[in-house]
N, C-alpha and C. Protein backbone atom coordinates (compact mmCIF):
# COMPACT_ATOMS: atom_id res chain seq x y z
N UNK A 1 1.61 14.08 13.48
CA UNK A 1 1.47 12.96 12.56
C UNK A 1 1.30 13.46 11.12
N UNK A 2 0.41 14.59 10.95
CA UNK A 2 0.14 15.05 9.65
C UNK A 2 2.08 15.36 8.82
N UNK A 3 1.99 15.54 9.86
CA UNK A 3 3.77 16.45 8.66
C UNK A 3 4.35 15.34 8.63
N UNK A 4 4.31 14.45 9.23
CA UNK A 4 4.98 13.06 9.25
C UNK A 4 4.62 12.50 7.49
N UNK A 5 3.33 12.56 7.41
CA UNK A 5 2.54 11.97 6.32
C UNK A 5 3.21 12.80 5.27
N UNK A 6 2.63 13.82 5.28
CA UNK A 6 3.39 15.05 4.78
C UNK A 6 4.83 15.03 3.93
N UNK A 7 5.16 14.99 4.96
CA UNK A 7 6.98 14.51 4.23
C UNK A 7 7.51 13.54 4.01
N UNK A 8 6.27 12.21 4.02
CA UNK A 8 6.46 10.22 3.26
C UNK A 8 5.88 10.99 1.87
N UNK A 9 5.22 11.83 1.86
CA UNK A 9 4.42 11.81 0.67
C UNK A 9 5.27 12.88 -0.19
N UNK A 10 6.26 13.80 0.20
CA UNK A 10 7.42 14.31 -0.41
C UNK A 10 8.57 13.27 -0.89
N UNK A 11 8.77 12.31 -0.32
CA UNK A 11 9.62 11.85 -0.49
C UNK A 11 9.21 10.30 -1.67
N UNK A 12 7.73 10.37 -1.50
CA UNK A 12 7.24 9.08 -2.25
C UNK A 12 7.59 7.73 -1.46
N UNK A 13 7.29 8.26 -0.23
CA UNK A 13 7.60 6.87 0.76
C UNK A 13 5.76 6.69 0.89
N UNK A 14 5.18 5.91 0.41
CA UNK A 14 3.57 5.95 0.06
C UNK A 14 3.52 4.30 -0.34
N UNK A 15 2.45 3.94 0.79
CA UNK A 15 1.67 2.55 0.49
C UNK A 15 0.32 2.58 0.18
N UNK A 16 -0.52 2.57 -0.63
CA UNK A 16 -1.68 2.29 -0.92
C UNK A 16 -2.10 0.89 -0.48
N UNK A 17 -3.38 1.16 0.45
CA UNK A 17 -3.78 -0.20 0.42
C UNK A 17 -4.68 -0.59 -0.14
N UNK A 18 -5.25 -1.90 -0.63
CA UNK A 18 -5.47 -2.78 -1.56
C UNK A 18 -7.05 -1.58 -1.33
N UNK A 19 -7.39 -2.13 -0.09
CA UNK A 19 -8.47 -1.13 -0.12
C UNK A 19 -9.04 0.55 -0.88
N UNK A 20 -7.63 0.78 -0.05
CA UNK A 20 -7.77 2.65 -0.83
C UNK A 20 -7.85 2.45 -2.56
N UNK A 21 -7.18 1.59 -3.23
CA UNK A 21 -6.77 1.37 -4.20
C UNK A 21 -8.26 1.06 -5.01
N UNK A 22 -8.62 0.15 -4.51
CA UNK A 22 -10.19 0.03 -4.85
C UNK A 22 -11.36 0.66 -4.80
N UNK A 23 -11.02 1.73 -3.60
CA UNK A 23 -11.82 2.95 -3.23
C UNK A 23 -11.59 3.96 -4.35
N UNK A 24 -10.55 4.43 -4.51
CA UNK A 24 -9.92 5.15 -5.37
C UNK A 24 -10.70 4.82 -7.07
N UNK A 25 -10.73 3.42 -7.78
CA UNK A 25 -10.79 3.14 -8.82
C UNK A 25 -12.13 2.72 -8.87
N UNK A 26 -13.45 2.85 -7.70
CA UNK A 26 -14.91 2.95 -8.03
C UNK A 26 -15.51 4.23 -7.27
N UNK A 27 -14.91 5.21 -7.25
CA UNK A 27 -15.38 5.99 -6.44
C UNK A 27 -16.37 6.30 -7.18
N UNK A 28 -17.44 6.59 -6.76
CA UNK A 28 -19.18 7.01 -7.08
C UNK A 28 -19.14 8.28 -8.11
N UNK A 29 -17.81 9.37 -7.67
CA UNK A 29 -18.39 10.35 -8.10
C UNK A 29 -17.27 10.49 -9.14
N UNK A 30 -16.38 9.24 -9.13
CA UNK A 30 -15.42 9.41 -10.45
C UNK A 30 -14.15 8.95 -9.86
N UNK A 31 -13.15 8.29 -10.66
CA UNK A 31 -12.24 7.66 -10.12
C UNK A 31 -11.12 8.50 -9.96
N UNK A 32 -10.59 8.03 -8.30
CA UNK A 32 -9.71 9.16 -7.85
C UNK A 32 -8.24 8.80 -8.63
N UNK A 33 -6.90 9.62 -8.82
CA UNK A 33 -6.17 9.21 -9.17
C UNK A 33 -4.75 9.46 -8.45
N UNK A 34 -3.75 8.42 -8.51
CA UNK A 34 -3.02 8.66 -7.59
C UNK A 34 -2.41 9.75 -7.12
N UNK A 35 -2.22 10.67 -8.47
CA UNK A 35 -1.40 12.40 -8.30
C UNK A 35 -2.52 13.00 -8.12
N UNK A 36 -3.75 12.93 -8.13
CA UNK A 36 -4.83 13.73 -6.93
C UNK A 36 -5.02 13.21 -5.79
N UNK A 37 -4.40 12.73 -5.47
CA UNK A 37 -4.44 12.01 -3.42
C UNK A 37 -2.96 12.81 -2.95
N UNK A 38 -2.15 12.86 -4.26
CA UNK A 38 -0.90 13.44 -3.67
C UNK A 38 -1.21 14.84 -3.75
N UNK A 39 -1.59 15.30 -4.41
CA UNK A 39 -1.78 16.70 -4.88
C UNK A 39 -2.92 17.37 -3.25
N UNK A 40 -3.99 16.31 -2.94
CA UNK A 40 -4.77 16.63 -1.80
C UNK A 40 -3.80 16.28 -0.25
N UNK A 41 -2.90 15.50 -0.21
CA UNK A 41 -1.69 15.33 0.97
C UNK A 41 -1.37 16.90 0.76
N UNK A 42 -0.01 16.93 -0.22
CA UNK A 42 0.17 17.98 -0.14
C UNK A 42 -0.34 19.14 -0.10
N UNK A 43 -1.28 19.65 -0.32
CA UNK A 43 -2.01 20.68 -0.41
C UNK A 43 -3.11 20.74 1.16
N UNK A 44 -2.96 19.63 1.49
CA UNK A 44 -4.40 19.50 2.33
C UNK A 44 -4.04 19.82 4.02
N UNK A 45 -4.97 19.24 4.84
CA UNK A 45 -5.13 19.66 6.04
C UNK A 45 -5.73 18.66 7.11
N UNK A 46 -4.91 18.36 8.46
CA UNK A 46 -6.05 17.41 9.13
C UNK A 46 -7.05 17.93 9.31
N UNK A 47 -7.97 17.33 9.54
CA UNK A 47 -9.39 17.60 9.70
C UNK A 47 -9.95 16.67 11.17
N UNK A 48 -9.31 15.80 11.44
CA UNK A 48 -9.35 14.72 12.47
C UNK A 48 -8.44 13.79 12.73
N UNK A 49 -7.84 13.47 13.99
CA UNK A 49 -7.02 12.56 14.53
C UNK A 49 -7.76 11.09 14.58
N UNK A 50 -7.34 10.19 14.54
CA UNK A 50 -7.82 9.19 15.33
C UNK A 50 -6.53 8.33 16.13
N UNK A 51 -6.69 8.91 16.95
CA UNK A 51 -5.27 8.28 17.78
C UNK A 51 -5.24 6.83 18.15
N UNK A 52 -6.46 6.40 18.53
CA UNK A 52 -6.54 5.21 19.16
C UNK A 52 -7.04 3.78 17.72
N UNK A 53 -6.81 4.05 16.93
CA UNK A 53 -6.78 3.43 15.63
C UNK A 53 -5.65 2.13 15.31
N UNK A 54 -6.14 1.46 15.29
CA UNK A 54 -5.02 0.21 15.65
C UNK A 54 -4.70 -0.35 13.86
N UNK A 55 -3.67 -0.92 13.49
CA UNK A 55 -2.52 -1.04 14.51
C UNK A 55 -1.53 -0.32 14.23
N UNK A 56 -2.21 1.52 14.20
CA UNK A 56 -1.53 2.47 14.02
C UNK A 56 -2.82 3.91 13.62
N UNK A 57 -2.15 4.87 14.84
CA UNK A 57 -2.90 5.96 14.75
C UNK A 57 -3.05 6.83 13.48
N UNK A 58 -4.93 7.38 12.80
CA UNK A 58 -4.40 7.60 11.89
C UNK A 58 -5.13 8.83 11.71
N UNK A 59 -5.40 9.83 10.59
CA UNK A 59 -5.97 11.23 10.99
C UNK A 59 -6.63 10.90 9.35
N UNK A 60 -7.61 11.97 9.34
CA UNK A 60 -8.46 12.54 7.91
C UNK A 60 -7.76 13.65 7.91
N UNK A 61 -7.49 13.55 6.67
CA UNK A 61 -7.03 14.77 5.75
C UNK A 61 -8.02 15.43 4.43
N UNK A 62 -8.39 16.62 4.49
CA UNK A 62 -8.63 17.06 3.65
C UNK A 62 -7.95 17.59 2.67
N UNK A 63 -8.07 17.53 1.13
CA UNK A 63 -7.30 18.27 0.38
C UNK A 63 -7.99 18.52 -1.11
N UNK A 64 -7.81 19.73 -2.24
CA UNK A 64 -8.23 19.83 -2.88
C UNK A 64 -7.18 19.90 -4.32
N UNK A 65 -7.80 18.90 -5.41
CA UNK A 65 -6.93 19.00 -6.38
C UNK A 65 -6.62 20.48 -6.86
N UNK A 66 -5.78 20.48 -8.03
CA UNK A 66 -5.95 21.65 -9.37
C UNK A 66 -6.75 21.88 -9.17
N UNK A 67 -7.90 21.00 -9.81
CA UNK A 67 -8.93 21.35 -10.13
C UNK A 67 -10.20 21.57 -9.16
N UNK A 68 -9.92 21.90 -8.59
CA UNK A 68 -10.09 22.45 -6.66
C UNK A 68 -11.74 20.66 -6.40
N UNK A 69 -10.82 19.28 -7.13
CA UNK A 69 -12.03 18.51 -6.28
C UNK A 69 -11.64 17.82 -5.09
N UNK A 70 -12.30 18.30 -3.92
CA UNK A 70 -12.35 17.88 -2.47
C UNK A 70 -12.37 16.32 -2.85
N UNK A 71 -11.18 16.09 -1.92
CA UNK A 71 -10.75 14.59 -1.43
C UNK A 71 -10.78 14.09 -0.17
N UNK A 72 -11.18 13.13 0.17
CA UNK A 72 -10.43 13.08 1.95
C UNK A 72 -10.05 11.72 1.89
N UNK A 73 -8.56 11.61 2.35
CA UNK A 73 -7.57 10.84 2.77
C UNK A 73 -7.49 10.31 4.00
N UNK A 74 -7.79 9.25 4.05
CA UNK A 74 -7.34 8.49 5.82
C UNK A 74 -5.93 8.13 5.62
N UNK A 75 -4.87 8.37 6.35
CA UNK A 75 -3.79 7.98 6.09
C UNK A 75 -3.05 7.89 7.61
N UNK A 76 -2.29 6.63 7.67
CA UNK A 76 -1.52 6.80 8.90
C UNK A 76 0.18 6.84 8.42
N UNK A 77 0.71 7.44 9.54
CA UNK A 77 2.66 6.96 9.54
C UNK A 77 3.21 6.27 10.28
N UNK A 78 3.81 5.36 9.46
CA UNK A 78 4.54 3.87 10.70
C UNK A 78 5.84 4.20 10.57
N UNK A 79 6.06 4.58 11.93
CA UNK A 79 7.12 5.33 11.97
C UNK A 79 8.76 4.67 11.83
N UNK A 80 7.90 2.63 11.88
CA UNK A 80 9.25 1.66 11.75
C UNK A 80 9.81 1.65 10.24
N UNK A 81 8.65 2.29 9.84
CA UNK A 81 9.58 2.21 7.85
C UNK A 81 9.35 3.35 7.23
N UNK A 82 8.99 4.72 8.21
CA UNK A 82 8.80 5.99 8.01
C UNK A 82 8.31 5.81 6.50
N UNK A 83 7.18 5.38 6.47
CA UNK A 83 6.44 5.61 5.03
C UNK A 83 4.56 5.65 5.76
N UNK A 84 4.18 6.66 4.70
CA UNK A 84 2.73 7.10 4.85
C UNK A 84 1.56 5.25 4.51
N UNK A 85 1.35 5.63 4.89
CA UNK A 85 -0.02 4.21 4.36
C UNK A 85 -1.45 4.79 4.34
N UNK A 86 -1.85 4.79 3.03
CA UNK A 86 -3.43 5.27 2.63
C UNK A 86 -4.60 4.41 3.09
N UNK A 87 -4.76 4.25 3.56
CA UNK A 87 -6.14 3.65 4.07
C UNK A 87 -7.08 3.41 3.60
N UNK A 88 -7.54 4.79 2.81
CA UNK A 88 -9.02 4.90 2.19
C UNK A 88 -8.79 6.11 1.57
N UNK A 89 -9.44 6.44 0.31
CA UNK A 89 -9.34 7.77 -0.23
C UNK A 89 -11.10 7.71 -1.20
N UNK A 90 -11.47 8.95 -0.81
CA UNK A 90 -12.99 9.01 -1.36
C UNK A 90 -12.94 10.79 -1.34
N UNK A 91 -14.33 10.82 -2.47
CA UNK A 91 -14.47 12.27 -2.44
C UNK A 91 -15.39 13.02 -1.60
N UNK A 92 -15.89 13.09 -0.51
CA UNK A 92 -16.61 13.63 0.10
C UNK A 92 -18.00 14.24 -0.54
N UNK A 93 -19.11 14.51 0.05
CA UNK A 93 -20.86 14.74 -0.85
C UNK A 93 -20.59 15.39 0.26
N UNK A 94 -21.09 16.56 -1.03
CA UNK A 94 -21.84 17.95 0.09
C UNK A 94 -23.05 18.00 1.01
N UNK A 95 -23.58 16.53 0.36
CA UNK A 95 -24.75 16.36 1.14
C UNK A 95 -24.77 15.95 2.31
N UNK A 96 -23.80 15.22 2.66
CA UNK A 96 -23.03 14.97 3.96
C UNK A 96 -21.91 15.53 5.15
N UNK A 97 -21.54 16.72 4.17
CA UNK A 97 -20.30 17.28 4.71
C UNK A 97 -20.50 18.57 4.67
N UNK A 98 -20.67 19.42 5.86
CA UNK A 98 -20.16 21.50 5.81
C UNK A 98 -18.60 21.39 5.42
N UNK A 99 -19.27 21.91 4.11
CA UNK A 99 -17.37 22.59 3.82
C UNK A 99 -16.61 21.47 3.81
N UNK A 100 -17.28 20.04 3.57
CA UNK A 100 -16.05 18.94 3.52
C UNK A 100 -15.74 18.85 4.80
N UNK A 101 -15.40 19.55 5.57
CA UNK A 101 -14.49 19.16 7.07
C UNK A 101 -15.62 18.45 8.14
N UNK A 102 -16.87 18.49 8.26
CA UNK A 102 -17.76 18.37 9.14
C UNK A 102 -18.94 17.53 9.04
N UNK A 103 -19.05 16.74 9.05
CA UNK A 103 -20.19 15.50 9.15
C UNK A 103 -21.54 16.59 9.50
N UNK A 104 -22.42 16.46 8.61
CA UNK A 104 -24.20 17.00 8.70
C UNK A 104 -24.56 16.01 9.71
């Protein structure tokens, strides 16, 4: 699924949803921007599946801008219009996360 995402997000086949979009533009620790969600796709890594995620399976991605700030991306691929769909995008707290990848 990840390379799936992967290569919607090469190609700019990318839906933001209303949600991520809003996530993105109050994030706590500073507002995310769209070429740092792409920059963390591309660059980044699953970190978790969620297969059973309706009404379409979807995984966490980790990724780090330029400017090396940790992002994590929920994103699924619908494979009927082969385009990525963002879910949610936030920056992860160290206070919560080993290394970003791992829930404390």
């Amino acid at each position: 699924m990840f390379e799936n995402i992967r290569n919607c997000f090469k190609r700019e086949a990318v839906l933001f949803t209303r949600h991520a979009a809003g996530e993105m533009e109050h994030e706590e620790l500073g507002e995310i921007s769209t070429d740092e969600v792409y920059e963390s796709i591309l660059n980044g890594e699953c970190i978790r599946e969620y297969s059973g995620d309706k009404p379409l399976p979807s995984c966490l991605i980790l990724g780090f801008t330029r400017n090396r700030r940790p992002i994590h991306v929920v994103c699924a691929h619908d494979e009927v219009s082969d385009r990525a769909i963002v879910i949610t995008v936030y920056e992860p707290s160290a206070t919560l996360w080993t290394n970003y990848r791992e829930r404390k």
